[in-house]
PDB file of N, CA and C in Angstrom:
ATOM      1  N   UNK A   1      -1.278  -5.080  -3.351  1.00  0.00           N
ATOM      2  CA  UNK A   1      -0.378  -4.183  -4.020  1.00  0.00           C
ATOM      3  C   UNK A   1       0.788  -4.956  -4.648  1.00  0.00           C
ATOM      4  N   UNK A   2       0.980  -6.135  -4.007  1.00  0.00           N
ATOM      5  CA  UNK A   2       2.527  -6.540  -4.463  1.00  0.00           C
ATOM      6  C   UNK A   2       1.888  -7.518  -5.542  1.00  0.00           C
ATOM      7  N   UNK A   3       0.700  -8.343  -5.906  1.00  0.00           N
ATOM      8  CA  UNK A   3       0.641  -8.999  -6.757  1.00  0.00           C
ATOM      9  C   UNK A   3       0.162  -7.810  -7.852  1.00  0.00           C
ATOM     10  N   UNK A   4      -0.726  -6.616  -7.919  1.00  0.00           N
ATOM     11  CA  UNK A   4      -0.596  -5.099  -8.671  1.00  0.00           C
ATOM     12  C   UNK A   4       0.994  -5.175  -9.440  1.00  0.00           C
ATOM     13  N   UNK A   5       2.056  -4.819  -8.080  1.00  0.00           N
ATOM     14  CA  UNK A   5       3.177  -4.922  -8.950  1.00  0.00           C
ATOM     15  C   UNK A   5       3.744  -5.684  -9.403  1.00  0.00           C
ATOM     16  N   UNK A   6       3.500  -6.988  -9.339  1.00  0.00           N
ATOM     17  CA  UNK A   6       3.780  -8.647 -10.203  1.00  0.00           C
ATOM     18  C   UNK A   6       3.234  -8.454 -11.249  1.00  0.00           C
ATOM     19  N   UNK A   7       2.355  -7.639 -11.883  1.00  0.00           N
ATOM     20  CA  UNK A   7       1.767  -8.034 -13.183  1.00  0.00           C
ATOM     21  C   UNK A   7       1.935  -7.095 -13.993  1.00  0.00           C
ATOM     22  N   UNK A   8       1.885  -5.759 -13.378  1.00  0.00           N
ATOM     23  CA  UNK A   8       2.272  -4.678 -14.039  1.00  0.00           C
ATOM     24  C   UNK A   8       3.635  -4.618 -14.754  1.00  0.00           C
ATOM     25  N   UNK A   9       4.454  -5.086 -14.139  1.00  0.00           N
ATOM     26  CA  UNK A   9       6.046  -5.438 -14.322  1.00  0.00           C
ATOM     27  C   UNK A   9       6.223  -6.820 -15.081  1.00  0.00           C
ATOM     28  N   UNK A  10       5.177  -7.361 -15.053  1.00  0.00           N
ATOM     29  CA  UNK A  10       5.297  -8.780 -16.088  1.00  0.00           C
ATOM     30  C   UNK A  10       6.113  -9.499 -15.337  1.00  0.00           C
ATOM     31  N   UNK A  11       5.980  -9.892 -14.033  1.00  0.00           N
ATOM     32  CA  UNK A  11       6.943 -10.508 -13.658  1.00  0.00           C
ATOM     33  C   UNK A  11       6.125 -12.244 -12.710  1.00  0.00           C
ATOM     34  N   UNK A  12       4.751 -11.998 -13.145  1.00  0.00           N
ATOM     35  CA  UNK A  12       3.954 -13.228 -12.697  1.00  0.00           C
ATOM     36  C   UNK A  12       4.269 -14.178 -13.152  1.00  0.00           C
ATOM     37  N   UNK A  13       4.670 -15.202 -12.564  1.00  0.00           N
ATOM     38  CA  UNK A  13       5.527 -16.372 -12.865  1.00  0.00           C
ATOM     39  C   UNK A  13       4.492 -17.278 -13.959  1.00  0.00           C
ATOM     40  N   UNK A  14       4.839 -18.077 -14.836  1.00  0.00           N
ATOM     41  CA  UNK A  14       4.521 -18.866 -15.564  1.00  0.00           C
ATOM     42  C   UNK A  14       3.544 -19.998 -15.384  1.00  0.00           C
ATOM     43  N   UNK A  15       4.961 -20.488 -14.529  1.00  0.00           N
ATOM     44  CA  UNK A  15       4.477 -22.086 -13.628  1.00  0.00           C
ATOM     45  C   UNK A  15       3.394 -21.768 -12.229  1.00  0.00           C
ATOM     46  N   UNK A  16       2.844 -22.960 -12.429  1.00  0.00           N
ATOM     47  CA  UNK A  16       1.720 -22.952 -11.747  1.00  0.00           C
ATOM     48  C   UNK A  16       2.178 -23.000  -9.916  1.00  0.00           C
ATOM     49  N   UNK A  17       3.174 -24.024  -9.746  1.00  0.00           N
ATOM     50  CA  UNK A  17       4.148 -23.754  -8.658  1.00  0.00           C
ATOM     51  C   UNK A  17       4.617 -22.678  -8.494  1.00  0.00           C
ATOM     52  N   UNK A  18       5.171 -22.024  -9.122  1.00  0.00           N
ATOM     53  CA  UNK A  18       5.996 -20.675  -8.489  1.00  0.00           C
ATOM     54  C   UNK A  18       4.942 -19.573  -8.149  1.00  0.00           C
ATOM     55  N   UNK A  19       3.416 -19.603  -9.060  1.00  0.00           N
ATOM     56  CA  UNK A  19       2.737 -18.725  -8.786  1.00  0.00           C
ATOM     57  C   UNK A  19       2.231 -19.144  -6.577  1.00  0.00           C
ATOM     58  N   UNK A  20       1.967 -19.757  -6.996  1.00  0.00           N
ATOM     59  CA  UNK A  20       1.800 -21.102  -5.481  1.00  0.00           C
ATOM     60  C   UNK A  20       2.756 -20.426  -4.536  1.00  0.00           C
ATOM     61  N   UNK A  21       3.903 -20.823  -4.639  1.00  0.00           N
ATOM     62  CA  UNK A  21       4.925 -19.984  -3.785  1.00  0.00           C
ATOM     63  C   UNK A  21       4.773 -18.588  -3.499  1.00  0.00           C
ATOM     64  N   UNK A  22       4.606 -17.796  -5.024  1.00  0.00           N
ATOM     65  CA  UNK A  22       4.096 -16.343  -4.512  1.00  0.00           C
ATOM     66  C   UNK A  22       3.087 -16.041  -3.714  1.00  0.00           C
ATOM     67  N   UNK A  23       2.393 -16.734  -3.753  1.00  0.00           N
ATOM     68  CA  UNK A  23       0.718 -16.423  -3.003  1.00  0.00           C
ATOM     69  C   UNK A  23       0.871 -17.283  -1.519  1.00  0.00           C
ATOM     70  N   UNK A  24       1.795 -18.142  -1.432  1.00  0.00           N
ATOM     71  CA  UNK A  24       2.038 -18.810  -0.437  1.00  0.00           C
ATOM     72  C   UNK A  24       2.043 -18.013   1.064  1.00  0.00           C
ATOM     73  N   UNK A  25       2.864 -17.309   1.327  1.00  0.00           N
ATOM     74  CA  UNK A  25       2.863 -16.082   2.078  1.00  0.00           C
ATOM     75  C   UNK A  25       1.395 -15.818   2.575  1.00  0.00           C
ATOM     76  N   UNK A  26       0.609 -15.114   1.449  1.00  0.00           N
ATOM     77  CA  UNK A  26      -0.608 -14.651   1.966  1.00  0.00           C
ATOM     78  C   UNK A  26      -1.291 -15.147   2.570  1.00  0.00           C
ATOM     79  N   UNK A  27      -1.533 -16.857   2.024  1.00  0.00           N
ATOM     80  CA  UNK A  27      -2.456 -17.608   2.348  1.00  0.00           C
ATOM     81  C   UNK A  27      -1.775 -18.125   3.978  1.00  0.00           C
ATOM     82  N   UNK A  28      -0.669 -18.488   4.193  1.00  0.00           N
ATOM     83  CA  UNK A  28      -0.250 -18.265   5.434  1.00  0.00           C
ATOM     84  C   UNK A  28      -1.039 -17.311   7.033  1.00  0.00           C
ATOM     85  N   UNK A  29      -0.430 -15.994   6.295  1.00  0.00           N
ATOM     86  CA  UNK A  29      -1.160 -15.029   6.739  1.00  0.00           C
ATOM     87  C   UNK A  29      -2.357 -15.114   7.273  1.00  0.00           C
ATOM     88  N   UNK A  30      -3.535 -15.305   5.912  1.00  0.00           N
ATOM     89  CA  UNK A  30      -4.833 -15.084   6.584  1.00  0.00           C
ATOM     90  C   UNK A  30      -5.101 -16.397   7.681  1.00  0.00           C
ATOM     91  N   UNK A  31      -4.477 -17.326   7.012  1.00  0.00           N
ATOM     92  CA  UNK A  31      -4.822 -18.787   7.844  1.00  0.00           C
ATOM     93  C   UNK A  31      -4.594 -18.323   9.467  1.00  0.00           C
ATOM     94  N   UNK A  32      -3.314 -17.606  10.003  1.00  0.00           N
ATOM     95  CA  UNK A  32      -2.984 -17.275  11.150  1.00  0.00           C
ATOM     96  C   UNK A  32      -3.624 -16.232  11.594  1.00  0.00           C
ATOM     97  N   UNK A  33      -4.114 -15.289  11.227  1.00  0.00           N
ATOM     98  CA  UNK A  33      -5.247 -14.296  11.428  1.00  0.00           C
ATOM     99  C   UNK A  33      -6.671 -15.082  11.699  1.00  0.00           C
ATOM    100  N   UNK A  34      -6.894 -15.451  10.519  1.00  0.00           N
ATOM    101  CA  UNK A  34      -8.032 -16.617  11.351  1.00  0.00           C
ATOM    102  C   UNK A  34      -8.410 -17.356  12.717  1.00  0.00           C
ATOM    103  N   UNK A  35      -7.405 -17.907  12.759  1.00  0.00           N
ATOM    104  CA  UNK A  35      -6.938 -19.159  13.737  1.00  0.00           C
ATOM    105  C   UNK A  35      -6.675 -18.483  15.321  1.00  0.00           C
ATOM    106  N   UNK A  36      -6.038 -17.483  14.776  1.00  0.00           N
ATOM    107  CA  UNK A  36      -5.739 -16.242  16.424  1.00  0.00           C
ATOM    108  C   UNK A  36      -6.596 -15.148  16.288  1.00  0.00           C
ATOM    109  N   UNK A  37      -7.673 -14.825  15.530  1.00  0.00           N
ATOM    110  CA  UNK A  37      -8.421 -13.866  15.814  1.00  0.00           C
ATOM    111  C   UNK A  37      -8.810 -13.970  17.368  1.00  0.00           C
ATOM    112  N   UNK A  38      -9.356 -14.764  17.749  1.00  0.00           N
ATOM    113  CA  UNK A  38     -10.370 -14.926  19.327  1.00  0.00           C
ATOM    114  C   UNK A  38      -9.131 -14.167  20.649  1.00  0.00           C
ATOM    115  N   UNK A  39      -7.980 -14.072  20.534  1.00  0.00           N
ATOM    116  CA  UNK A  39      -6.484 -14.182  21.398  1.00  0.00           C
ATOM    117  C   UNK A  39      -6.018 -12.438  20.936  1.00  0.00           C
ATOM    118  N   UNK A  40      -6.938 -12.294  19.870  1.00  0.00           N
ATOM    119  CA  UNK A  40      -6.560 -10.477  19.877  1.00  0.00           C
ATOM    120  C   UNK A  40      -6.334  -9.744  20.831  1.00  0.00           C
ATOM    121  N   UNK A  41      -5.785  -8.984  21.373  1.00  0.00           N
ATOM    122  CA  UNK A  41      -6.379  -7.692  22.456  1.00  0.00           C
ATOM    123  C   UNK A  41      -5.971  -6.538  21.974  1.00  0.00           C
ATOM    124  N   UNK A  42      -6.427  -5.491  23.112  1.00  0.00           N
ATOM    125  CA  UNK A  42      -6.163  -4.244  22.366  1.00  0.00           C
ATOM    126  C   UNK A  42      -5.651  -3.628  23.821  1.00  0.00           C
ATOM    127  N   UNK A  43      -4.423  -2.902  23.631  1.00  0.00           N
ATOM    128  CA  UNK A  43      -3.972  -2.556  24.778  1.00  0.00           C
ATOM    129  C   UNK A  43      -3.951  -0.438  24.425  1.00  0.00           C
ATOM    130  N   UNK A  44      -4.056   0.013  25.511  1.00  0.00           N
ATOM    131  CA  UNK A  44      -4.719   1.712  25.306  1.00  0.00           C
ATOM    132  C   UNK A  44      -3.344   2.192  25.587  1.00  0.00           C
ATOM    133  N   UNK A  45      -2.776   2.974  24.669  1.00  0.00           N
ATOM    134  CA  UNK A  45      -2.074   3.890  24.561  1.00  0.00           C
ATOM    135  C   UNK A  45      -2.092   4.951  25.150  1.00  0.00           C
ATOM    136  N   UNK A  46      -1.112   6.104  24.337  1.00  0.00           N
ATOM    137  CA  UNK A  46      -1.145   7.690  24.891  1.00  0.00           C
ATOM    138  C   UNK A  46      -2.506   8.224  23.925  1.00  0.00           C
ATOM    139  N   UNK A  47      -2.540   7.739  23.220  1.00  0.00           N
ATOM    140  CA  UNK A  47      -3.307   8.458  21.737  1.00  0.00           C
ATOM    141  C   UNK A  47      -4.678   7.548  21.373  1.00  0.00           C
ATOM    142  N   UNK A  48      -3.980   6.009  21.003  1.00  0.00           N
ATOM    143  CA  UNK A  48      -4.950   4.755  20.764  1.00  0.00           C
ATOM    144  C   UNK A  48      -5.037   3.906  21.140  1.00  0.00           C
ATOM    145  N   UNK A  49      -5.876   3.116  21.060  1.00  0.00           N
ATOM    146  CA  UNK A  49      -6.172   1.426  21.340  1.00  0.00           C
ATOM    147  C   UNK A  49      -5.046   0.845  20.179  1.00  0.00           C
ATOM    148  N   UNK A  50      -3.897   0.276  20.796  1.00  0.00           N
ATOM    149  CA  UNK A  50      -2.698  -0.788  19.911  1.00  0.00           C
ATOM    150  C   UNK A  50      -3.776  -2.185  19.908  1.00  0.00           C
ATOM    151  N   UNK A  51      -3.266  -2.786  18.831  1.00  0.00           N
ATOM    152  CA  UNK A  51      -3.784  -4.057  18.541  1.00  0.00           C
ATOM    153  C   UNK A  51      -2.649  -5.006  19.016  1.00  0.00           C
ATOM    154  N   UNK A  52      -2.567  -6.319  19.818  1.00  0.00           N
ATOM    155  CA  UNK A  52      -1.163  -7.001  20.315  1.00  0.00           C
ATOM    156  C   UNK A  52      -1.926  -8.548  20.051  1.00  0.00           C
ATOM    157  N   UNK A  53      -1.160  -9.184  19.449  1.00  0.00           N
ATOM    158  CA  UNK A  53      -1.444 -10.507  19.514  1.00  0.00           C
ATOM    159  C   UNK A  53      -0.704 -11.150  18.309  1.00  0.00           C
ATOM    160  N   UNK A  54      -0.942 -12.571  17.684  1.00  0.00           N
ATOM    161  CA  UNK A  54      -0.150 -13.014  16.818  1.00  0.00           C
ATOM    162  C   UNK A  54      -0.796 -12.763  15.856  1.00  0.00           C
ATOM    163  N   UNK A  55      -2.370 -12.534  15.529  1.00  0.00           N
ATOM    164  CA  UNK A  55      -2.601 -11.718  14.744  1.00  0.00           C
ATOM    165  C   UNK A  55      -2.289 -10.819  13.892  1.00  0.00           C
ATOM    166  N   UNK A  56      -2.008  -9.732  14.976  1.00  0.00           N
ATOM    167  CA  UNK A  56      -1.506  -8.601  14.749  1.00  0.00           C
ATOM    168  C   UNK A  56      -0.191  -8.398  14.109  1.00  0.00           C
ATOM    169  N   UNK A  57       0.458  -9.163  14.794  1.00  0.00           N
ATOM    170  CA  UNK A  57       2.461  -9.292  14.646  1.00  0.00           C
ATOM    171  C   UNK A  57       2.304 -10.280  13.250  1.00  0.00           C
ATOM    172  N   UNK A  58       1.491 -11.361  12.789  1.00  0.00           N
ATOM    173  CA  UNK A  58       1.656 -11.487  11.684  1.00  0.00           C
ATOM    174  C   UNK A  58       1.486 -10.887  10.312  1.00  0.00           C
ATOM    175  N   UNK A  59       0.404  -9.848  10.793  1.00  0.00           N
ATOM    176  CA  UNK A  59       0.629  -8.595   9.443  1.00  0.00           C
ATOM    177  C   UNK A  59       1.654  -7.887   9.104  1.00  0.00           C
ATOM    178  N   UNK A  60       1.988  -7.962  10.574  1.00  0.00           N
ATOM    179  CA  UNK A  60       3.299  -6.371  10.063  1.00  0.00           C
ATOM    180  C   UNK A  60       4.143  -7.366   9.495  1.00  0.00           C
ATOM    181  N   UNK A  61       4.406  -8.746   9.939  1.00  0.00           N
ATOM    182  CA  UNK A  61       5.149  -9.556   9.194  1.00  0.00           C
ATOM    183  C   UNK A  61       5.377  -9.846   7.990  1.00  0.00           C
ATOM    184  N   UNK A  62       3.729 -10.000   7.367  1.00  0.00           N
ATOM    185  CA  UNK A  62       3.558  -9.637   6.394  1.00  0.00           C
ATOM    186  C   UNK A  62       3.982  -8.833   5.380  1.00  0.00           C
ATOM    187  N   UNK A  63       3.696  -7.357   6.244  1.00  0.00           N
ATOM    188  CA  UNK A  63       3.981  -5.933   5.259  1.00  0.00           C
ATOM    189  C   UNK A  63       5.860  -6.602   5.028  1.00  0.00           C
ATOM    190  N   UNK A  64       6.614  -6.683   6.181  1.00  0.00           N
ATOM    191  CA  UNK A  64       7.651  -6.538   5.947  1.00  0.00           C
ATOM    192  C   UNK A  64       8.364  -7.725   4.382  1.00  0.00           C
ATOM    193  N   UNK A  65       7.617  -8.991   4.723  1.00  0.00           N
ATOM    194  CA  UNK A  65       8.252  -9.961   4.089  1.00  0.00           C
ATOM    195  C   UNK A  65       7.524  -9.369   2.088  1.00  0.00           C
ATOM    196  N   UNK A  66       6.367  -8.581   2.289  1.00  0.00           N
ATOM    197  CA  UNK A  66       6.287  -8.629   0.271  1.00  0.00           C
ATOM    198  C   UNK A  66       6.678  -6.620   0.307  1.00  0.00           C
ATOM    199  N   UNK A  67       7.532  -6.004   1.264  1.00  0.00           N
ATOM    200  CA  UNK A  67       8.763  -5.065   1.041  1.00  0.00           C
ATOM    201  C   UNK A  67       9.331  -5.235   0.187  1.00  0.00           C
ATOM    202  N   UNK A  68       9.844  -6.571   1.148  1.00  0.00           N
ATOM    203  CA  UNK A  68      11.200  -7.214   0.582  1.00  0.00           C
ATOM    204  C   UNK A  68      11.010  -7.510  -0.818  1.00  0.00           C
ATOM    205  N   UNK A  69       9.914  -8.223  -1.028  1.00  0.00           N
ATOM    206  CA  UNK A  69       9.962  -9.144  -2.136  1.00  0.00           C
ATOM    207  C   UNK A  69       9.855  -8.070  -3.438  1.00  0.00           C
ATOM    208  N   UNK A  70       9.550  -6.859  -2.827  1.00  0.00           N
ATOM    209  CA  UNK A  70       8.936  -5.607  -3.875  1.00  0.00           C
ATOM    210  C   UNK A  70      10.871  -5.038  -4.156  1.00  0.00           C
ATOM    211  N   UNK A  71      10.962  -4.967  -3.022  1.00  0.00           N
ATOM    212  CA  UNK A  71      12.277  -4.190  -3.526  1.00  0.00           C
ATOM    213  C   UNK A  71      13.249  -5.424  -4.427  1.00  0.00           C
ATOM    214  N   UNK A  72      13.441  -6.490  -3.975  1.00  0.00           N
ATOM    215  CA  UNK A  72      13.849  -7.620  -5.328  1.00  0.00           C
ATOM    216  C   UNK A  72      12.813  -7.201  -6.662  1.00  0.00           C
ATOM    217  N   UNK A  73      12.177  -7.307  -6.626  1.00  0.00           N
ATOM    218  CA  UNK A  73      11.515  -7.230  -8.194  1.00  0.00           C
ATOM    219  C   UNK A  73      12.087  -5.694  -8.162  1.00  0.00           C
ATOM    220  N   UNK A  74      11.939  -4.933  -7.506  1.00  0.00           N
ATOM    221  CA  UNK A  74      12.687  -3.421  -8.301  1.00  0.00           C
ATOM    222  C   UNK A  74      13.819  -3.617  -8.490  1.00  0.00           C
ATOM    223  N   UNK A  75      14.452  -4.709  -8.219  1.00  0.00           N
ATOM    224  CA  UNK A  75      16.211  -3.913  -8.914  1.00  0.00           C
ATOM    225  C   UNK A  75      16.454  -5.398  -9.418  1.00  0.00           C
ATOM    226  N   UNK A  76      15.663  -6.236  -9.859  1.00  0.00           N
ATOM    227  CA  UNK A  76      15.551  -6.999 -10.943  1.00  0.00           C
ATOM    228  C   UNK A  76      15.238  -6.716 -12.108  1.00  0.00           C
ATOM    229  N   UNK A  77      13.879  -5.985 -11.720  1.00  0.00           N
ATOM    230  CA  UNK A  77      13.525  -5.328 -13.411  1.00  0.00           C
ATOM    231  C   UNK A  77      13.451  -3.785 -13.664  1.00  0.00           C
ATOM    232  N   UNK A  78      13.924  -3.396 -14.099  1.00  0.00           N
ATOM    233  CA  UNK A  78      14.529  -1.779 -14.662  1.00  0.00           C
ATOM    234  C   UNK A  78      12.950  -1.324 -14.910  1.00  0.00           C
ATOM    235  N   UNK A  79      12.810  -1.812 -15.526  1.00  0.00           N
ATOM    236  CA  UNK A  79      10.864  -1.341 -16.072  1.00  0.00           C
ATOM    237  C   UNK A  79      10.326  -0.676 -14.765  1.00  0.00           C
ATOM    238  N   UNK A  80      10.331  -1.806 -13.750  1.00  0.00           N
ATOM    239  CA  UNK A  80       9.467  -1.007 -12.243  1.00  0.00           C
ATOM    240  C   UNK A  80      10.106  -0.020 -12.485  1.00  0.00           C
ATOM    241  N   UNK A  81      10.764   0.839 -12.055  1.00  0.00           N
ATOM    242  CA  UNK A  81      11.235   1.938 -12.043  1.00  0.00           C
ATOM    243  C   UNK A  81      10.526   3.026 -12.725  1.00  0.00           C
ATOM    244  N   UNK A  82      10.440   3.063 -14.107  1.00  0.00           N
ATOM    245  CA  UNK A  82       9.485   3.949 -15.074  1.00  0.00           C
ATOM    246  C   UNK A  82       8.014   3.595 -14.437  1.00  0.00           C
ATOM    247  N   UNK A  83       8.044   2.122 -13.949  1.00  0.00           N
ATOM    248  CA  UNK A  83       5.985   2.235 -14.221  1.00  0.00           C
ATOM    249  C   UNK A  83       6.031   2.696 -12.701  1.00  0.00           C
ATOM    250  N   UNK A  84       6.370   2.449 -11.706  1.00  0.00           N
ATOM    251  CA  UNK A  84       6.406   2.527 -10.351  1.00  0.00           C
ATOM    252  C   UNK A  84       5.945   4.678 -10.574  1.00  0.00           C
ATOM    253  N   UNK A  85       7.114   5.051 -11.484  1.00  0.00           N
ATOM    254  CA  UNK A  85       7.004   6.593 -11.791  1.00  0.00           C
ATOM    255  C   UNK A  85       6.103   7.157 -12.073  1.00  0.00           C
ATOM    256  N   UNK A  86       5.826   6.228 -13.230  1.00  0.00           N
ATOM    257  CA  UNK A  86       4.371   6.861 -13.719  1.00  0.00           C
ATOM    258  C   UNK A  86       2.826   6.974 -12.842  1.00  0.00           C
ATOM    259  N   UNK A  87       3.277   5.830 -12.573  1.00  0.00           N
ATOM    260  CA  UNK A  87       1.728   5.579 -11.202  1.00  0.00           C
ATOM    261  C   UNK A  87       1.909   6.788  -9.842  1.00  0.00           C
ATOM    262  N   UNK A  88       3.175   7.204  -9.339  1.00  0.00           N
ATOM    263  CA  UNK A  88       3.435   8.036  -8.839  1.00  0.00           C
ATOM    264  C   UNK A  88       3.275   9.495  -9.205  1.00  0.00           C
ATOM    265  N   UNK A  89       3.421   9.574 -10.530  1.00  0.00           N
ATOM    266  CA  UNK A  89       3.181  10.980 -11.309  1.00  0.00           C
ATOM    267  C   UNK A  89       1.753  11.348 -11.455  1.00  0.00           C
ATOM    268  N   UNK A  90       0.440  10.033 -11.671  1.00  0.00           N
ATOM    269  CA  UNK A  90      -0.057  10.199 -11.729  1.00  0.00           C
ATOM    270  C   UNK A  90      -1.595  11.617 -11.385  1.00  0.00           C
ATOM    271  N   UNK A  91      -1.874  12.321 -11.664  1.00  0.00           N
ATOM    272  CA  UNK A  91      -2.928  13.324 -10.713  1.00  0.00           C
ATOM    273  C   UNK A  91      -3.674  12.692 -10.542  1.00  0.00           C
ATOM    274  N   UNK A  92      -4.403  13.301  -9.116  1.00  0.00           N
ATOM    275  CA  UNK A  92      -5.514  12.198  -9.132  1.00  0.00           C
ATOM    276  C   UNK A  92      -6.825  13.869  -9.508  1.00  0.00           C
ATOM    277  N   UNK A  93      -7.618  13.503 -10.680  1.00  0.00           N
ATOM    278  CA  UNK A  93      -8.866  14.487 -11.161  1.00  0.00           C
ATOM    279  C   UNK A  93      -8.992  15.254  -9.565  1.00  0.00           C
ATOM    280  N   UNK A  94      -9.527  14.544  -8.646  1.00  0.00           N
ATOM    281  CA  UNK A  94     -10.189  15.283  -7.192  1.00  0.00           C
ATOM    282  C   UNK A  94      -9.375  16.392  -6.750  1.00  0.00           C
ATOM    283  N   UNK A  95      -8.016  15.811  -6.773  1.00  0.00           N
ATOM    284  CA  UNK A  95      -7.171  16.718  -5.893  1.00  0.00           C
ATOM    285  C   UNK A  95      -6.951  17.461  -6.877  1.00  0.00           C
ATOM    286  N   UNK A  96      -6.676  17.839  -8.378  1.00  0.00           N
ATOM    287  CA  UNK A  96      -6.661  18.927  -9.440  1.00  0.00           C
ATOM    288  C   UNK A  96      -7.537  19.753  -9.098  1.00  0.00           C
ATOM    289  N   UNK A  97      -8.933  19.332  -8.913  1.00  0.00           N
ATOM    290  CA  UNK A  97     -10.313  20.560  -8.863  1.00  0.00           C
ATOM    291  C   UNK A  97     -10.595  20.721  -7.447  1.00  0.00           C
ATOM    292  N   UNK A  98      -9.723  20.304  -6.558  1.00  0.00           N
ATOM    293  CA  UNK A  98      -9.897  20.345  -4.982  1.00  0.00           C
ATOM    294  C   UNK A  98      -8.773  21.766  -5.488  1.00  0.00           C
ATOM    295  N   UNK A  99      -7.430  21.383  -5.490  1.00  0.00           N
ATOM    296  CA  UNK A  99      -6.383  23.028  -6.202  1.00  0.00           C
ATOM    297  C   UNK A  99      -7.044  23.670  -7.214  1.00  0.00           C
ATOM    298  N   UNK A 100      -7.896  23.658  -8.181  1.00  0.00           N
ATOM    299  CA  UNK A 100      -8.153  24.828  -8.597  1.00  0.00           C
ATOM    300  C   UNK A 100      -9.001  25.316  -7.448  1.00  0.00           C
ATOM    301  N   UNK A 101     -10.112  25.154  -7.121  1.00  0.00           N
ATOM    302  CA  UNK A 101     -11.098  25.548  -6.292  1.00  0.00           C
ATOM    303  C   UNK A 101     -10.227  26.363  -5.056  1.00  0.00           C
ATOM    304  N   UNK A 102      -8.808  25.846  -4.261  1.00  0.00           N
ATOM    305  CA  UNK A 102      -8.458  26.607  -3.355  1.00  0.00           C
ATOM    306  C   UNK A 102      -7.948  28.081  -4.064  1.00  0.00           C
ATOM    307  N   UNK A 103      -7.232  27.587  -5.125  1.00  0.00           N
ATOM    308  CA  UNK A 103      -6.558  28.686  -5.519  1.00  0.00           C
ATOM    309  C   UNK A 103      -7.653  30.195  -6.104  1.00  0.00           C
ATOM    310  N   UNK A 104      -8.767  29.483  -6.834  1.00  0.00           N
ATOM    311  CA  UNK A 104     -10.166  30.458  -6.883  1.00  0.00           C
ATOM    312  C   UNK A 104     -10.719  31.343  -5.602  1.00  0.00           C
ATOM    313  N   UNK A 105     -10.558  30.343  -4.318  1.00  0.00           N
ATOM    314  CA  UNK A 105     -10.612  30.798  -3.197  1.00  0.00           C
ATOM    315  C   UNK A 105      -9.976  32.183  -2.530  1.00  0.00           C
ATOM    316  N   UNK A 106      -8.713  31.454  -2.747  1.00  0.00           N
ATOM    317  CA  UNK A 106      -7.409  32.598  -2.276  1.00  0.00           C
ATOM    318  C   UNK A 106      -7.768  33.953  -3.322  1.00  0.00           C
ATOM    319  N   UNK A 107      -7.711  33.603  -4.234  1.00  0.00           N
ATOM    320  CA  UNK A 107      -8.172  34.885  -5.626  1.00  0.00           C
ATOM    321  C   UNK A 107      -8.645  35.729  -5.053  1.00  0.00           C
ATOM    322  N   UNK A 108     -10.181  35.137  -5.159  1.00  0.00           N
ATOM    323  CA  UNK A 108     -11.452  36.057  -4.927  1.00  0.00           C
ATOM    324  C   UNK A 108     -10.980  36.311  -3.033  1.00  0.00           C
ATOM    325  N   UNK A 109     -11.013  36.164  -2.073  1.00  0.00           N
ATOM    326  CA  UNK A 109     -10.295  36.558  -0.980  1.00  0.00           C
ATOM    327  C   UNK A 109      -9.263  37.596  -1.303  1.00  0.00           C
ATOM    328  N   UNK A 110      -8.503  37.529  -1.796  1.00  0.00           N
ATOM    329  CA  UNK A 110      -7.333  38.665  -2.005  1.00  0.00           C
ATOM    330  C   UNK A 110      -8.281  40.119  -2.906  1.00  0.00           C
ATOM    331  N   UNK A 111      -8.705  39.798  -3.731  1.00  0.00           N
ATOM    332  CA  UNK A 111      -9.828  41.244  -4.478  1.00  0.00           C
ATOM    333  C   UNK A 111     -10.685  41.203  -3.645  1.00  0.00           C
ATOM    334  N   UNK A 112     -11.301  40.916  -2.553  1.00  0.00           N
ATOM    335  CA  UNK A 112     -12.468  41.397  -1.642  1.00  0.00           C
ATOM    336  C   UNK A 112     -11.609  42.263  -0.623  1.00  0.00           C
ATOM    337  N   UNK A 113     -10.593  41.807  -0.342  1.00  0.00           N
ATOM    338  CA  UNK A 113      -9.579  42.291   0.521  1.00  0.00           C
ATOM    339  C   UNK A 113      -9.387  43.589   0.139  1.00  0.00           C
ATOM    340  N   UNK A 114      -8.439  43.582  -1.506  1.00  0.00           N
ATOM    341  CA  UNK A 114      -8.072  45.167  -1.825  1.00  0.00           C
ATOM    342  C   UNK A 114      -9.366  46.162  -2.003  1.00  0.00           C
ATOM    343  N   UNK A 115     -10.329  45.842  -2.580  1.00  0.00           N
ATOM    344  CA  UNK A 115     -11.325  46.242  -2.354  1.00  0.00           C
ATOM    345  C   UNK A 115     -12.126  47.095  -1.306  1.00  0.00           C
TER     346      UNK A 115
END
C-alpha cells in the first residue's frame, strides 16, 4: 500500500539509492520473518490464537514505521489529499448492486406486507 501511495502521489524517488532506502524497511522485515519463523508461537486467548514472537512484533513494527512514512508524504504533498479522496470515494460496482438488491428486497417486503 505505501509503495501504491509512492507512485500515485509521484513521490518515487529518482535515485536509485533513495529508492533502496525506501524498500529498505521491507526487505528488513521479510529477512526477520524468515529467520524467526521456526520461534513463532501462538498463545490462546479469550476469543483467538495471538501470534507472539519476533516475527510477529516485527510486522506490527512494520505497519507502524510506513504509517509514519505515509503520514510524511501526506502533509508533504497536498495532492495525497485529493487522490487519497478519490480512492476513498470510490464505489465499489458489488456493494452498489449488493444496495440496490437490499433495497428491492425491503420494497417488495413492505407491498406483500400491505397487501
Amino acid at each position: 500500500m505505501f509503495r501504491y501511495l509512492m507512485e500515485v502521489t509521484g513521490c518515487v524517488p529518482r535515485k536509485k539509492r533513495n529508492r533502496i532506502i525506501y524498500l529498505l524497511p521491507f526487505a528488513i522485515n521479510i529477512g526477520i520473518v524468515v529467520l524467526f519463523i521456526t520461534k513463532l508461537e501462538y498463545r490462546r486467548g479469550n476469543v483467538t490464537w495471538y501470534s507472539m514472537g519476533i516475527s510477529a512484533y516485527t510486522c506490527f513494527a512494520m505497519v507502524i514505521v510506513y504509517m509514519l512514512a505515509s503520514v510524511v508524504i501526506f502533509l508533504k504533498h497536498k495532492t495525497t489529499i485529493a487522490i487519497i479522496g478519490a480512492y476513498l470515494n470510490l464505489e465499489n460496482p458489488l456493494l452498489v448492486r449488493l444496495q440496490k438488491q437490499h433495497d428491492e428486497m425491503v420494497m417488495g417486503f413492505a407491498n406483500l406486507i400491505r397487501f
